[in-house]
PDB file of N, CA and C in Angstrom:
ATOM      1  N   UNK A   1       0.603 -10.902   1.246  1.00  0.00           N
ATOM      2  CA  UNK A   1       0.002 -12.219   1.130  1.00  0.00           C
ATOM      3  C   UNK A   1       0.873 -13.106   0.239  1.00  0.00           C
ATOM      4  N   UNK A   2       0.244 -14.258  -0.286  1.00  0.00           N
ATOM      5  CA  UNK A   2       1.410 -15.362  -1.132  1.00  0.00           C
ATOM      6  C   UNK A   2       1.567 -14.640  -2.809  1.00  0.00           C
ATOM      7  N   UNK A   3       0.406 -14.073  -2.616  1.00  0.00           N
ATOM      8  CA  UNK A   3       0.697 -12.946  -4.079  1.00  0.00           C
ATOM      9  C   UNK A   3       1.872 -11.884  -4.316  1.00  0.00           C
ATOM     10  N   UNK A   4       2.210 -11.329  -2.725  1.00  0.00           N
ATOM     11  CA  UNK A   4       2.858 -10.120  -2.843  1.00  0.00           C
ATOM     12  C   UNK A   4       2.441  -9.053  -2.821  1.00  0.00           C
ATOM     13  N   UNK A   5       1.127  -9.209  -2.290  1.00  0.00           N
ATOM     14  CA  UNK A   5       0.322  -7.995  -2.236  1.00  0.00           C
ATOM     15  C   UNK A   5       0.085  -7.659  -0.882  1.00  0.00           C
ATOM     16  N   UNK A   6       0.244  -6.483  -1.201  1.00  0.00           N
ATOM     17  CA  UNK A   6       0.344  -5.817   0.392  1.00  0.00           C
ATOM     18  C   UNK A   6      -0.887  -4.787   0.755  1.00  0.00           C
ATOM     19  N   UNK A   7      -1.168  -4.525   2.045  1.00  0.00           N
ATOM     20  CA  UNK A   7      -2.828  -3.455   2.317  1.00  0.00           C
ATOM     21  C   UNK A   7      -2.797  -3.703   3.852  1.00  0.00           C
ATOM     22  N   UNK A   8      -3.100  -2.619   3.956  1.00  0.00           N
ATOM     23  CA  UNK A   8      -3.438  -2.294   5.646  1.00  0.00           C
ATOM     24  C   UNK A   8      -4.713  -2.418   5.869  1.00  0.00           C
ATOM     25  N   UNK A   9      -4.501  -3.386   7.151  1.00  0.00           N
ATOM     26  CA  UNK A   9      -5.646  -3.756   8.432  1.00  0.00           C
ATOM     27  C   UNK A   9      -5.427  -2.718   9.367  1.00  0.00           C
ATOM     28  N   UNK A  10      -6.670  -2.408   9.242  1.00  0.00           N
ATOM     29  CA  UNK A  10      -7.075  -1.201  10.740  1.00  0.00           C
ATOM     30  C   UNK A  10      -7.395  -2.191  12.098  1.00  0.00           C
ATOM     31  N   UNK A  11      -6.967  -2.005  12.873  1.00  0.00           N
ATOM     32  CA  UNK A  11      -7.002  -2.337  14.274  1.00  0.00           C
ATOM     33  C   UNK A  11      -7.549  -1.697  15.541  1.00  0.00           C
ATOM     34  N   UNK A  12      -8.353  -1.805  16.342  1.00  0.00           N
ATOM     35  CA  UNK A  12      -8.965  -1.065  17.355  1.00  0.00           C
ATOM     36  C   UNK A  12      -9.913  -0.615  17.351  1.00  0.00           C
ATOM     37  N   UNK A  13     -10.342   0.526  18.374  1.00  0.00           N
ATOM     38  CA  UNK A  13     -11.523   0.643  18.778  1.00  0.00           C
ATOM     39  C   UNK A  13     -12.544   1.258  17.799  1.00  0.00           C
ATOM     40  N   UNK A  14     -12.093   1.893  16.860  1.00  0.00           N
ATOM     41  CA  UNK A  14     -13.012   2.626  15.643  1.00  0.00           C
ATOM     42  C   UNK A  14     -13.215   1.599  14.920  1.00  0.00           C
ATOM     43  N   UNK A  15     -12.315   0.649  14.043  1.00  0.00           N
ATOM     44  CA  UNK A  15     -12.705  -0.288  13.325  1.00  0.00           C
ATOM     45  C   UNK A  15     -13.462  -1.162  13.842  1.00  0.00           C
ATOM     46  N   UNK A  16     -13.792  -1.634  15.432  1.00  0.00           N
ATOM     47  CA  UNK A  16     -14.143  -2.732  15.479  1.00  0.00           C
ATOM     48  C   UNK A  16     -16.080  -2.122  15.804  1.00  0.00           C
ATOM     49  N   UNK A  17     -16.005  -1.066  16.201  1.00  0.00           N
ATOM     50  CA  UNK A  17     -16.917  -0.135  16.400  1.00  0.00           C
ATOM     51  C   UNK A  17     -17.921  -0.435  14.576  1.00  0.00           C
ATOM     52  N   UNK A  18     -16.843   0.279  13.835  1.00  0.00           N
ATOM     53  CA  UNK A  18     -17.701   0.511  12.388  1.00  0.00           C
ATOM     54  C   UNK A  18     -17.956  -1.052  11.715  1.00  0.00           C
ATOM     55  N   UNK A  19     -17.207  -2.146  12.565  1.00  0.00           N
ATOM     56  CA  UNK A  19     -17.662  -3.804  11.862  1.00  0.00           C
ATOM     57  C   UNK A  19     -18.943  -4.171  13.119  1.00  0.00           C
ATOM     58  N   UNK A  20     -19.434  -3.471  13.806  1.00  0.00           N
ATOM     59  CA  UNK A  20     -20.209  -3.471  15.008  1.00  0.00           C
ATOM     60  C   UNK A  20     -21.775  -3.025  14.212  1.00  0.00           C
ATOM     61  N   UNK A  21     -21.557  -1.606  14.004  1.00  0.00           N
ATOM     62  CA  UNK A  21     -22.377  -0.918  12.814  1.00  0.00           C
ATOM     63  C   UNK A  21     -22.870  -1.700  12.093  1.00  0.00           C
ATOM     64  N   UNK A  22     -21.585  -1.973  11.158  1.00  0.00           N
ATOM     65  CA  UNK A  22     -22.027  -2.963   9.671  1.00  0.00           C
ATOM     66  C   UNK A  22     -23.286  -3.672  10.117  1.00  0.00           C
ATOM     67  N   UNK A  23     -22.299  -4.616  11.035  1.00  0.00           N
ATOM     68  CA  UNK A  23     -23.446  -6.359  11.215  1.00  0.00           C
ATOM     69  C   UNK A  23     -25.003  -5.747  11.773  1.00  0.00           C
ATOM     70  N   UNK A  24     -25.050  -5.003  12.346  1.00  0.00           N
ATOM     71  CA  UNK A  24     -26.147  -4.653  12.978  1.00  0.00           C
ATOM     72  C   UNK A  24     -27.206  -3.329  11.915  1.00  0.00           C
ATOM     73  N   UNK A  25     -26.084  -2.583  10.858  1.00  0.00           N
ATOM     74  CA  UNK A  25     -27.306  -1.676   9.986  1.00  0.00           C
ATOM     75  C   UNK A  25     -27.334  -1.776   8.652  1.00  0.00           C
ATOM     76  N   UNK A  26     -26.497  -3.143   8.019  1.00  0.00           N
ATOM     77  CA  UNK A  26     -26.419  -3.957   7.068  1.00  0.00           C
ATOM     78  C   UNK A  26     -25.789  -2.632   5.830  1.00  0.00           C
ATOM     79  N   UNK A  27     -24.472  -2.640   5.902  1.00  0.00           N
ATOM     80  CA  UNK A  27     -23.789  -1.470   5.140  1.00  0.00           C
ATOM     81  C   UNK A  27     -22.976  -2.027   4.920  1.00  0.00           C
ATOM     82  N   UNK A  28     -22.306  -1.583   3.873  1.00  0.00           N
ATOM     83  CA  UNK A  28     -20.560  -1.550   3.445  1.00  0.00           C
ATOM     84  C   UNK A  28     -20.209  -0.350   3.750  1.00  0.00           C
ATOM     85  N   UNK A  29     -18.927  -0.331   4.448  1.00  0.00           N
ATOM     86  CA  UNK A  29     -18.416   0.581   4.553  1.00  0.00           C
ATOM     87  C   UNK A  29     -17.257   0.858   3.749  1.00  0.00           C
ATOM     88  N   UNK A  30     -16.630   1.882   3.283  1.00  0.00           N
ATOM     89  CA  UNK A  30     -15.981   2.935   2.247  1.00  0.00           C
ATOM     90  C   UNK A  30     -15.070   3.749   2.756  1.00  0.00           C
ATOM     91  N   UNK A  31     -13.532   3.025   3.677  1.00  0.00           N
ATOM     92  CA  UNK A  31     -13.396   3.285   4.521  1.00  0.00           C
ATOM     93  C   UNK A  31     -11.689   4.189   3.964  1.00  0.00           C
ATOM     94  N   UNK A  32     -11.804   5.088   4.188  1.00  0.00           N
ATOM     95  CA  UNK A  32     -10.972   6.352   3.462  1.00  0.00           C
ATOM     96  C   UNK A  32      -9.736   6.690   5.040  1.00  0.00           C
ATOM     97  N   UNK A  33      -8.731   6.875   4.910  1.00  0.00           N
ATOM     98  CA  UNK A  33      -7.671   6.936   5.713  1.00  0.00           C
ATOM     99  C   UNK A  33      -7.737   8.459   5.303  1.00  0.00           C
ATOM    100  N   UNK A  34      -7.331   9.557   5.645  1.00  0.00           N
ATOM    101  CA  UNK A  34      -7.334  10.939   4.935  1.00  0.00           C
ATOM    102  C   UNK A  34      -6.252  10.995   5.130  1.00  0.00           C
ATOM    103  N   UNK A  35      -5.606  11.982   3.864  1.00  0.00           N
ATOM    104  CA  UNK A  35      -4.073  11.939   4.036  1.00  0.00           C
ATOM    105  C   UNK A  35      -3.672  12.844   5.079  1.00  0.00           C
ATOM    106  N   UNK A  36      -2.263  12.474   4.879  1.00  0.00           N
ATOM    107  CA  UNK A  36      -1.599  13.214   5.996  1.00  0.00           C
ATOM    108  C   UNK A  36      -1.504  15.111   6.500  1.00  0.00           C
ATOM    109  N   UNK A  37      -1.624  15.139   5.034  1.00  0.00           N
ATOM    110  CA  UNK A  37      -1.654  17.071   5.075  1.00  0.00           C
ATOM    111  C   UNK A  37      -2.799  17.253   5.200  1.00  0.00           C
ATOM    112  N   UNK A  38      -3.732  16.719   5.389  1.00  0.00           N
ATOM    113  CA  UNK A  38      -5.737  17.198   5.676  1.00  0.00           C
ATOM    114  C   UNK A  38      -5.488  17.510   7.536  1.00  0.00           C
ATOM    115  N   UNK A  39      -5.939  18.657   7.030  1.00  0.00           N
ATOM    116  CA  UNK A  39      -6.196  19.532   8.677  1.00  0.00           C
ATOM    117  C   UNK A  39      -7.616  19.028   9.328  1.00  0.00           C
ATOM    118  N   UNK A  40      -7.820  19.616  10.407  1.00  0.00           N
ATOM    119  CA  UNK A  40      -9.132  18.967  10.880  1.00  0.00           C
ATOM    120  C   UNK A  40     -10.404  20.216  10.417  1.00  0.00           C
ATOM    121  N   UNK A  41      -9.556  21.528  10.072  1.00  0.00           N
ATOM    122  CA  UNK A  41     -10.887  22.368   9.642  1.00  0.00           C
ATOM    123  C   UNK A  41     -10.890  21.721   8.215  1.00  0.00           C
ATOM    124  N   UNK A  42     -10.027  20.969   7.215  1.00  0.00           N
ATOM    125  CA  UNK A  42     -10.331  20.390   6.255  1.00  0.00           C
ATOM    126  C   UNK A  42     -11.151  19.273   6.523  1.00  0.00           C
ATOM    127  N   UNK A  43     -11.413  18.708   7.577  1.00  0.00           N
ATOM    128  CA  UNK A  43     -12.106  17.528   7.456  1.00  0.00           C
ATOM    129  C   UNK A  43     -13.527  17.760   7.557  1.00  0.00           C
ATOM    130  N   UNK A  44     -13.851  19.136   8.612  1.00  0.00           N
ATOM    131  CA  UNK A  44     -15.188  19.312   9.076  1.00  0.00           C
ATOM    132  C   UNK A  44     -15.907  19.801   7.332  1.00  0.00           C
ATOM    133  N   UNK A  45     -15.125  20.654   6.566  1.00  0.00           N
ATOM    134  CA  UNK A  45     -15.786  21.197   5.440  1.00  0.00           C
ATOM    135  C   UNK A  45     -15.590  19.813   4.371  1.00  0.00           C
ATOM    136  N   UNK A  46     -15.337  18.850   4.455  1.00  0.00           N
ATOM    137  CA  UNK A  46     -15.129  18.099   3.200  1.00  0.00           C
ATOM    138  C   UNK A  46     -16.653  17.246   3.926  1.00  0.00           C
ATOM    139  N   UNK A  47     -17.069  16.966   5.375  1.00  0.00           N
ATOM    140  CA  UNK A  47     -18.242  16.341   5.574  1.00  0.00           C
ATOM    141  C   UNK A  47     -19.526  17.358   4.953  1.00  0.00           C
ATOM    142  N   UNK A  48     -18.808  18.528   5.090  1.00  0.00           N
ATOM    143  CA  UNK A  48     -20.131  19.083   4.984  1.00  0.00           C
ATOM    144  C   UNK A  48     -20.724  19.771   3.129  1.00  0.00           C
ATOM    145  N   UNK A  49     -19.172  19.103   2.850  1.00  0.00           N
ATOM    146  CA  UNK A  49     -19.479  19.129   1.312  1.00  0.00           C
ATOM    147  C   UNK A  49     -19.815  17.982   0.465  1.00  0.00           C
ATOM    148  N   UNK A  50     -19.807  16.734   1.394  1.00  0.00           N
ATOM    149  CA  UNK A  50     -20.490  15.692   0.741  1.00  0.00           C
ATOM    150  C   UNK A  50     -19.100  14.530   0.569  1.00  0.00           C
ATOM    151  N   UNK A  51     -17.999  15.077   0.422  1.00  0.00           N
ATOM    152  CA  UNK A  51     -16.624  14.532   0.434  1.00  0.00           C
ATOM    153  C   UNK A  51     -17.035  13.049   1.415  1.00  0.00           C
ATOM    154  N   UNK A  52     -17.052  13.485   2.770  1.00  0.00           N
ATOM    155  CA  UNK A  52     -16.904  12.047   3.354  1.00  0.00           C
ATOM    156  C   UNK A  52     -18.808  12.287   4.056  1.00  0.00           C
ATOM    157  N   UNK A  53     -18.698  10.810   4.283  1.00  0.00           N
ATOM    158  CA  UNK A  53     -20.553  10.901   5.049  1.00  0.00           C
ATOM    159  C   UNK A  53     -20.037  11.487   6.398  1.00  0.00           C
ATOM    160  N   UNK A  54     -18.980  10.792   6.775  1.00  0.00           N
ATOM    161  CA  UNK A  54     -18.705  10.761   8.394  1.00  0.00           C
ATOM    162  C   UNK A  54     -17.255  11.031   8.814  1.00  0.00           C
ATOM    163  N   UNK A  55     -16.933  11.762   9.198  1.00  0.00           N
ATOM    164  CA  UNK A  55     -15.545  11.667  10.212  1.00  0.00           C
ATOM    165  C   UNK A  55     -15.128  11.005  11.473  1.00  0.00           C
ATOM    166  N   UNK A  56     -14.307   9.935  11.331  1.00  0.00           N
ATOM    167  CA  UNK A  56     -13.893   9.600  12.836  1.00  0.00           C
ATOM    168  C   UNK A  56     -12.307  10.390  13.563  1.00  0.00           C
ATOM    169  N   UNK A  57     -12.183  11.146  14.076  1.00  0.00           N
ATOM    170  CA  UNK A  57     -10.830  11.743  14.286  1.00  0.00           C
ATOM    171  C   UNK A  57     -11.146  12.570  16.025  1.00  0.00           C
ATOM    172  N   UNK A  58     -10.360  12.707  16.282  1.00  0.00           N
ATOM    173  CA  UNK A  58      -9.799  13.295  17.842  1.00  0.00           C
ATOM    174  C   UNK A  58      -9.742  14.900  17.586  1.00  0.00           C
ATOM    175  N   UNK A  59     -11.244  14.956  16.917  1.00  0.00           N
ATOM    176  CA  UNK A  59     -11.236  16.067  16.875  1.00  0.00           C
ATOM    177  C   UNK A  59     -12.095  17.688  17.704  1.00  0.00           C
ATOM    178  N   UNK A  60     -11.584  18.988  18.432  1.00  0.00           N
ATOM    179  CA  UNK A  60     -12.137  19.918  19.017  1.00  0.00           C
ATOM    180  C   UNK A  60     -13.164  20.392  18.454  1.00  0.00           C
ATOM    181  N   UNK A  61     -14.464  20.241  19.109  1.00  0.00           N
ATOM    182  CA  UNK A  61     -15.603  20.724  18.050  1.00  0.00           C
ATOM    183  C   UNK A  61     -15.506  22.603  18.886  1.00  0.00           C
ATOM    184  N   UNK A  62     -15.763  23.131  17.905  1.00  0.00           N
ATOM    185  CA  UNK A  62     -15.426  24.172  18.007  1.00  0.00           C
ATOM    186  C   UNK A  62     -16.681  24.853  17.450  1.00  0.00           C
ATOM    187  N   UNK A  63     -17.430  26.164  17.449  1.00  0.00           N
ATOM    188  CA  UNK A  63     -18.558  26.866  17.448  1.00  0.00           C
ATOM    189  C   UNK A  63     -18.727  27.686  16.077  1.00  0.00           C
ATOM    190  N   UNK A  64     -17.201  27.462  15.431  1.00  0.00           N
ATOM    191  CA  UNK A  64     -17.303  27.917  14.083  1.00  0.00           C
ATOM    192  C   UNK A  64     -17.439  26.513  13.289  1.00  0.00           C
ATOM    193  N   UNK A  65     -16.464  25.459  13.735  1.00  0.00           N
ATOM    194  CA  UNK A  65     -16.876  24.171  13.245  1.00  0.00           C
ATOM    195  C   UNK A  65     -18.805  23.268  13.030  1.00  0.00           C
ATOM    196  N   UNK A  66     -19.761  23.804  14.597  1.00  0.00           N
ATOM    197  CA  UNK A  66     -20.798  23.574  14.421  1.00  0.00           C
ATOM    198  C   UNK A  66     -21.489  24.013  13.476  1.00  0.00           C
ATOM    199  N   UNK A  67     -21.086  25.157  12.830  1.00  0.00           N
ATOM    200  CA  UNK A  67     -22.118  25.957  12.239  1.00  0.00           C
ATOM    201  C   UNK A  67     -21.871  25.002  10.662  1.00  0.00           C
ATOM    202  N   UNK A  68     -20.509  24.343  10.551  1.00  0.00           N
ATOM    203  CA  UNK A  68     -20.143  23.731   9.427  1.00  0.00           C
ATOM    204  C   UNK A  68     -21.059  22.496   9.217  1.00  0.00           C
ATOM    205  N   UNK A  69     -21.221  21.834  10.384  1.00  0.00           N
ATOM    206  CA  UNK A  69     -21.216  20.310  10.712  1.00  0.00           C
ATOM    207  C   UNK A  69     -21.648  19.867  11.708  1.00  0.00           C
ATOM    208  N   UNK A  70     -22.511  19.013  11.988  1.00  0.00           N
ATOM    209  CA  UNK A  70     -23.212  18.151  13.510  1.00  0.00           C
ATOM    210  C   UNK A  70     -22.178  17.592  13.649  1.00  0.00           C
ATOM    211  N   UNK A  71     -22.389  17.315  14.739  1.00  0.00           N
ATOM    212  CA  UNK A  71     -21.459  16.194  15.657  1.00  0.00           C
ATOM    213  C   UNK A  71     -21.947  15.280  16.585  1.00  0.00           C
ATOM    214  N   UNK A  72     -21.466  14.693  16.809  1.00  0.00           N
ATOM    215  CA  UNK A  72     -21.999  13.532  17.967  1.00  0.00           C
ATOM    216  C   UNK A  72     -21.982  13.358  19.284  1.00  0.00           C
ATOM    217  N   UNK A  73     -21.876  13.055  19.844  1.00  0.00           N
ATOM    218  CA  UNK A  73     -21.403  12.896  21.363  1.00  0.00           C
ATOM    219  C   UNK A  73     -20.166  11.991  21.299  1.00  0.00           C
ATOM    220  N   UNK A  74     -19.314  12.771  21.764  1.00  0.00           N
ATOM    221  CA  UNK A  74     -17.753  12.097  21.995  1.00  0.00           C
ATOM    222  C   UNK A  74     -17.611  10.374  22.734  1.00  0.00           C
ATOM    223  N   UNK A  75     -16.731   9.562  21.835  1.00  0.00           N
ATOM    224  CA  UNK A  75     -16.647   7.973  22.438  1.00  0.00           C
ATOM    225  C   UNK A  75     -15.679   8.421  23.573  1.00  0.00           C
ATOM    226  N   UNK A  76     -14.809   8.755  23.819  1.00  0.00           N
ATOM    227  CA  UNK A  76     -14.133   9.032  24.818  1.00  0.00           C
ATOM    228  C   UNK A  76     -13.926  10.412  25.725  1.00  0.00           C
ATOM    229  N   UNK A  77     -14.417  10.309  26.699  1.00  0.00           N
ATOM    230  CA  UNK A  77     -13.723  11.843  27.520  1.00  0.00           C
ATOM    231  C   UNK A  77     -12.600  12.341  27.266  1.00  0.00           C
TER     232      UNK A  77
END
């Protein structure tokens, strides 16, 4: 910006999805990028430890993963 300050805009179908949410279930959202070395069996146990509320990721739900964590019904086939 004219400050010199720099920050990433998320773009697409998840962000415009979770500003969809917002307006309609009156939230702020708390919106966490996970780093790069977080695996996806790290992601299912950090929801289910309170770490994140929610995961959005392209991720295989798997039958050891359920027993960790609900899931949703997939946005895309």
């Amino acid at each position: 910006n004219q400050n010199g300050q720099t920050g990433t805009r998320l773009i697409g179908y998840v962000p415009d999805l979770i500003n969809l949410l917002q307006s309609r279930m009156n939230f702020i959202p708390d919106i966490i990028v996970a780093p790069l070395n977080q695996t996806y069996s790290g992601l299912v146990r950090d929801v289910a430890n309170g770490v994140y509320d929610i995961v959005v990721a392209d991720l295989t739900i798997t039958s050891a993963r359920r027993e960790i964590a609900g899931f949703s019904n997939a946005i895309f086939d």
